[in-house]
Protein backbone atom coordinates (compact mmCIF):
# COMPACT_ATOMS: atom_id res chain seq x y z
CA UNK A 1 0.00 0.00 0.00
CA UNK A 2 2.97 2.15 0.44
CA UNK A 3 5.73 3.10 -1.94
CA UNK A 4 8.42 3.80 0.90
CA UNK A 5 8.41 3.51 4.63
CA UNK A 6 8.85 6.10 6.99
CA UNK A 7 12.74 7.03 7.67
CA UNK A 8 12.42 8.82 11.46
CA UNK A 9 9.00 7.66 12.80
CA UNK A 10 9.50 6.60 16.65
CA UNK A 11 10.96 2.77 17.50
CA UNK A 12 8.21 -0.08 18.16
CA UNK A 13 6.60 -0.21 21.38
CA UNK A 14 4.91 -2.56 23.32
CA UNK A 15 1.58 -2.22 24.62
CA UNK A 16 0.21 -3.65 27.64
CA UNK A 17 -2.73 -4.33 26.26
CA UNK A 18 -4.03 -7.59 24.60
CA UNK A 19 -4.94 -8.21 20.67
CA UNK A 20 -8.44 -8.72 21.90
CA UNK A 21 -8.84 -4.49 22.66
CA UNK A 22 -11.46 -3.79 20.20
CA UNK A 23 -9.42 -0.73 19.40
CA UNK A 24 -7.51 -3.72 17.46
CA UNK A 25 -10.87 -4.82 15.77
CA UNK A 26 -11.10 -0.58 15.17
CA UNK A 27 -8.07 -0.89 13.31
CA UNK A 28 -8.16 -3.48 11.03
CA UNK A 29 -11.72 -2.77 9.71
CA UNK A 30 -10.29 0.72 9.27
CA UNK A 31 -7.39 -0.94 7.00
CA UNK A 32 -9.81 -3.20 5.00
CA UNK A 33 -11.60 -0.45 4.52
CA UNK A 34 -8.92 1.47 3.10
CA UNK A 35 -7.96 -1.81 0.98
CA UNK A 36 -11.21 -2.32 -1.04
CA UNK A 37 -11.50 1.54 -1.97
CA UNK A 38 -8.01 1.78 -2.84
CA UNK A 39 -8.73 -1.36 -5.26
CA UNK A 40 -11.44 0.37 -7.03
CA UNK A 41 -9.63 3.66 -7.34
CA UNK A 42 -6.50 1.94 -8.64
CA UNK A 43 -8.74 0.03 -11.37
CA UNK A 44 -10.77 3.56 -12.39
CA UNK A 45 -7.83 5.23 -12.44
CA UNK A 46 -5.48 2.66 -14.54
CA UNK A 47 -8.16 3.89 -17.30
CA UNK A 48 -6.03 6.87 -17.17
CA UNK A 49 -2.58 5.32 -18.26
CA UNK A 50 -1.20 6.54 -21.64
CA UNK A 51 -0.02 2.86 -21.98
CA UNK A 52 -0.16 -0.53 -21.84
CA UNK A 53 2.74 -0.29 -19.09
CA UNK A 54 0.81 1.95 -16.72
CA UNK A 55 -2.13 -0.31 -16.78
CA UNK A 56 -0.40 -3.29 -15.84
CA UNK A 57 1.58 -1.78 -13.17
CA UNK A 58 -1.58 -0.04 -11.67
CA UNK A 59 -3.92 -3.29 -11.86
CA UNK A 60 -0.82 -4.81 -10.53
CA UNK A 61 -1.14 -2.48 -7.46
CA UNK A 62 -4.92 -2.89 -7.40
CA UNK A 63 -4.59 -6.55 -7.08
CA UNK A 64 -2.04 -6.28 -4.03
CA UNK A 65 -4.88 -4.20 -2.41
CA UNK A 66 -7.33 -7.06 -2.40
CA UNK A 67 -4.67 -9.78 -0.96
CA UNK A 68 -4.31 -7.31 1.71
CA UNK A 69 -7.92 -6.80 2.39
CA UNK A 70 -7.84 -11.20 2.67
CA UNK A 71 -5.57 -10.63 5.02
CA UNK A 72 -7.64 -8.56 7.45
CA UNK A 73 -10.68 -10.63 6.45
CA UNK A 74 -9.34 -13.34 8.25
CA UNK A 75 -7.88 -11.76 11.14
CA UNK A 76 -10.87 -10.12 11.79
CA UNK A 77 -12.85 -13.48 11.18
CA UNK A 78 -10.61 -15.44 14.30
CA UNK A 79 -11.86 -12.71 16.61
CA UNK A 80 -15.71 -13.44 15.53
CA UNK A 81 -16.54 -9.97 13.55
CA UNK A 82 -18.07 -9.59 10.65
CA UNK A 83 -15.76 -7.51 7.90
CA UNK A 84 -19.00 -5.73 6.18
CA UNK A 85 -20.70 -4.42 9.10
CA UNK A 86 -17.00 -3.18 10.95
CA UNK A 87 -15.83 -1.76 7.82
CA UNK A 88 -19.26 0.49 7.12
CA UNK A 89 -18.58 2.73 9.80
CA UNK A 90 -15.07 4.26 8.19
CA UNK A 91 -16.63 4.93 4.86
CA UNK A 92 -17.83 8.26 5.30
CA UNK A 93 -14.21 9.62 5.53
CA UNK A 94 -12.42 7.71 3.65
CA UNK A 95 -15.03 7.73 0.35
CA UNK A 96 -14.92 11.92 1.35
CA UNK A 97 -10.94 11.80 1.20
CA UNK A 98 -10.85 10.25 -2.22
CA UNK A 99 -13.91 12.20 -3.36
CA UNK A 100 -11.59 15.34 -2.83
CA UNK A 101 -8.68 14.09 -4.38
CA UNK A 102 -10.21 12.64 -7.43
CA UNK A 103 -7.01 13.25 -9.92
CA UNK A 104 -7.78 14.76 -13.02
CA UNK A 105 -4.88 13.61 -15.15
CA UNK A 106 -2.72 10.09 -15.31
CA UNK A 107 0.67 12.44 -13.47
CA UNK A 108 -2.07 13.36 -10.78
CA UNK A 109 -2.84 9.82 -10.05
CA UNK A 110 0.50 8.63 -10.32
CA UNK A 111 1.27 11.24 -7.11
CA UNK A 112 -1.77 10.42 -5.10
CA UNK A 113 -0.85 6.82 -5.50
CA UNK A 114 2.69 7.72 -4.33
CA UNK A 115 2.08 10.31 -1.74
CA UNK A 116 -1.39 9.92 -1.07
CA UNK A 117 -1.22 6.13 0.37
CA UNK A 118 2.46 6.64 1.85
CA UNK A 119 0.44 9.13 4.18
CA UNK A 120 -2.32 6.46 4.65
CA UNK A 121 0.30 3.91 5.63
CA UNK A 122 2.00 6.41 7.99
CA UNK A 123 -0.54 6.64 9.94
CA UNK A 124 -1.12 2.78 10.33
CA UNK A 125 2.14 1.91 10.83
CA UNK A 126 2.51 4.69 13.63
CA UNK A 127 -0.52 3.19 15.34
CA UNK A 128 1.19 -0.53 14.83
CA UNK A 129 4.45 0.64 16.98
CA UNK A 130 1.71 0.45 19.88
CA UNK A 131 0.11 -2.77 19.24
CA UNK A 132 0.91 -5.67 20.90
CA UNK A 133 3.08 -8.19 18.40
CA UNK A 134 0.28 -10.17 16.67
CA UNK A 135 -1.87 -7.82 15.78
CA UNK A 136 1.36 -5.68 14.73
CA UNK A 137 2.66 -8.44 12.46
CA UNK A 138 -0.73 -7.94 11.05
CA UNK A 139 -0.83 -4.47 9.98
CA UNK A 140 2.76 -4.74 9.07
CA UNK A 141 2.35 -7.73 6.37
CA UNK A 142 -0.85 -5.43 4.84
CA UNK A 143 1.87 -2.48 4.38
CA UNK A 144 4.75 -4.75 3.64
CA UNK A 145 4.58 -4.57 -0.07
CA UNK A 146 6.72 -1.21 -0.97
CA UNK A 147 8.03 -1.79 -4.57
CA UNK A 148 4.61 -1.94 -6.89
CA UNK A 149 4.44 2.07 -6.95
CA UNK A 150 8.53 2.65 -7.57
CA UNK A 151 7.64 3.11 -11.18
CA UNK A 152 6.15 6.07 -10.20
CA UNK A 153 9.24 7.95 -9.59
CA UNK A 154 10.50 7.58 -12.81
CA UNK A 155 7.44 8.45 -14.89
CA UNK A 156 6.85 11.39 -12.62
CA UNK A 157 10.82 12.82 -12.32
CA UNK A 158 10.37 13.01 -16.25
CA UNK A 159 7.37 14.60 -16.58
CA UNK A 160 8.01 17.78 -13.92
CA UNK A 161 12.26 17.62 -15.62
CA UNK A 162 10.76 18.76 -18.85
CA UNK A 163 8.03 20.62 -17.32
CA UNK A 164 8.32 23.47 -15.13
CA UNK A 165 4.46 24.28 -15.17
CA UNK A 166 3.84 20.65 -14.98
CA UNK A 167 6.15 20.61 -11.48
CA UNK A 168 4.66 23.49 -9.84
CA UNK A 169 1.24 22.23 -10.49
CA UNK A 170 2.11 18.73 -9.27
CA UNK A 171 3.34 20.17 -6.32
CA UNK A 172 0.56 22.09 -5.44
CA UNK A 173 -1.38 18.88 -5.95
CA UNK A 174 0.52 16.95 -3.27
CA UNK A 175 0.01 19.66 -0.77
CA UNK A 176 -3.73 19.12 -1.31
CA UNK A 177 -2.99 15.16 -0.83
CA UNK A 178 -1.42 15.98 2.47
CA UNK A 179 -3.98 18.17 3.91
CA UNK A 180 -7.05 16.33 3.15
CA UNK A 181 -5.12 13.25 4.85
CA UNK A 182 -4.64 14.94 7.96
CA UNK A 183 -8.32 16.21 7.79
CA UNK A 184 -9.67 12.75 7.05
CA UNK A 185 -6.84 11.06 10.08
CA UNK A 186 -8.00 13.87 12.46
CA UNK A 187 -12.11 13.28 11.92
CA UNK A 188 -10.96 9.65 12.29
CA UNK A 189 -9.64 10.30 15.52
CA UNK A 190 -12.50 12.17 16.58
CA UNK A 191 -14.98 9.97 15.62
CA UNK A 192 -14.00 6.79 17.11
CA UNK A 193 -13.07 6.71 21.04
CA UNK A 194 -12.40 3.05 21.30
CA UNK A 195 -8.93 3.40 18.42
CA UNK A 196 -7.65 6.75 20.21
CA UNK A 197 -7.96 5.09 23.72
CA UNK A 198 -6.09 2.24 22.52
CA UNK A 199 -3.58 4.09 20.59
CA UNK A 200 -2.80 6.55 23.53
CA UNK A 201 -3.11 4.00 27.06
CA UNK A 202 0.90 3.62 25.97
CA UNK A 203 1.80 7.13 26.46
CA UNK A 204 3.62 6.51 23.46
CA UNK A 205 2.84 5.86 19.55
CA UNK A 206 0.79 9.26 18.36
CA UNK A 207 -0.30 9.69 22.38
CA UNK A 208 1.02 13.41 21.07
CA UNK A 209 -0.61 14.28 18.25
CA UNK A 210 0.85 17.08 17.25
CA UNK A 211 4.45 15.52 17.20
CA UNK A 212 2.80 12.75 14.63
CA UNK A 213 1.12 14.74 12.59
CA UNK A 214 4.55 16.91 12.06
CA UNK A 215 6.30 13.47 11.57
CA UNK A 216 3.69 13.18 8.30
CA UNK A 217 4.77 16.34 6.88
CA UNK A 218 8.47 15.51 7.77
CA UNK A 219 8.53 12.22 5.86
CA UNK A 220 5.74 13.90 3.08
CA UNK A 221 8.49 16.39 1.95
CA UNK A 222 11.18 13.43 1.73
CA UNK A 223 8.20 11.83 -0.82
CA UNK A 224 7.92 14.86 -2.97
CA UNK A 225 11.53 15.86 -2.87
CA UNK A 226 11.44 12.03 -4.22
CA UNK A 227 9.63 12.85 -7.15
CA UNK A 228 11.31 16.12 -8.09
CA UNK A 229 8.36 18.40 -7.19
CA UNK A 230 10.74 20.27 -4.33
């Protein structure tokens, strides 16, 4: 789900409590969530590619999504809940996150896929460093695989090297990607009790959210320096 991991985000912790915390059951219908929309924006937006190439490597993403949503499927299954119903309740903000980042052209979706779900998987794996180790291992092998979007920086570097219009446009675009993450992580938050209590018992993992959400604009910057849009 994410094209590079976080360089300077805090160690793993461990948290006293169990796997069975229902902030745990929070968190991985909040993934699978995240897994089956990314799936159909991937395929929508592969429509997009000016080639052959892109299509593949975007339905090759899209397909990655859906193992990963499997994964939580059955995680959430051992612990009795049902996927559907847990899921429903995160899809007003993440369906309202991709609603206002709907790219408009195949370099646009190339950057949300890059920058947009790097933030997404920030998050997650900030909130995993406080999980016990099971349910850890779980939300790490969901964000494991990091080299389907790499084509990305290529494809993008290229466009904004012979573009200076097309670079400062790109980079206004991934400012919008980062704030309407934080937005969407912050109503998230908000909304459900059970995943901040969890998250925060520690004293540790985003227990100070200010600190976390400068971490995602820390590591956001290393992204977009990535693709040449610094």
């Amino acid at each position: 789900m994410t094209p590079t991991q976080p360089a300077a985000f805090t160690e793993p912790t461990v948290h006293s409590e169990t796997s069975e915390h229902p902030g745990v059951t929070q968190l991985f219908a909040l993934l699978a969530y995240g897994e089956v929309a990314a799936f159909y924006r991937l395929t929508d937006e592969a429509r997009m590619a000016p080639n052959l190439a892109g299509r593949i490597n975007m339905a090759t993403m899209a397909a990655a999504e859906m193992n990963h949503y499997e994964l939580l499927r059955d995680a959430l299954a051992k612990r009795g809940v049902d996927i559907v119903a847990a899921m429903t309740k995160y899809a007003s903000a993440l369906e309202n996150y991709h609603r206002l980042t709907t790219p408009s052209t195949w370099l646009e979706a190339l950057v949300k896929t890059y920058i947009g779900d790097a933030l997404a998987a920030d998050f997650y794996l900030e909130i995993a460093d406080a999980l016990p180790a099971d349910a850890a291992g779980v939300v790490r092998a969901v964000l494991s695989e990091t080299g389907h979007s790499q084509f990305v920086v290529a494809e993008v570097k290229a466009a904004v090297t012979a573009s200076e219009k097309q670079r400062h446009r790109l980079a206004l675009w991934s400012r919008r990607l980062l704030g309407e993450a934080i937005t969407q992580a912050q109503y998230v938050l908000a909304e459900h009790d059970e995943l901040v209590d969890f998250v925060v018992s520690s004293g540790e993992g985003i227990g100070r959210l200010t600190e976390f959400f400068d971490r995602l604009q820390n590591t956001h910057n290393t992204r977009v320096r990535e693709l040449g849009l610094a």
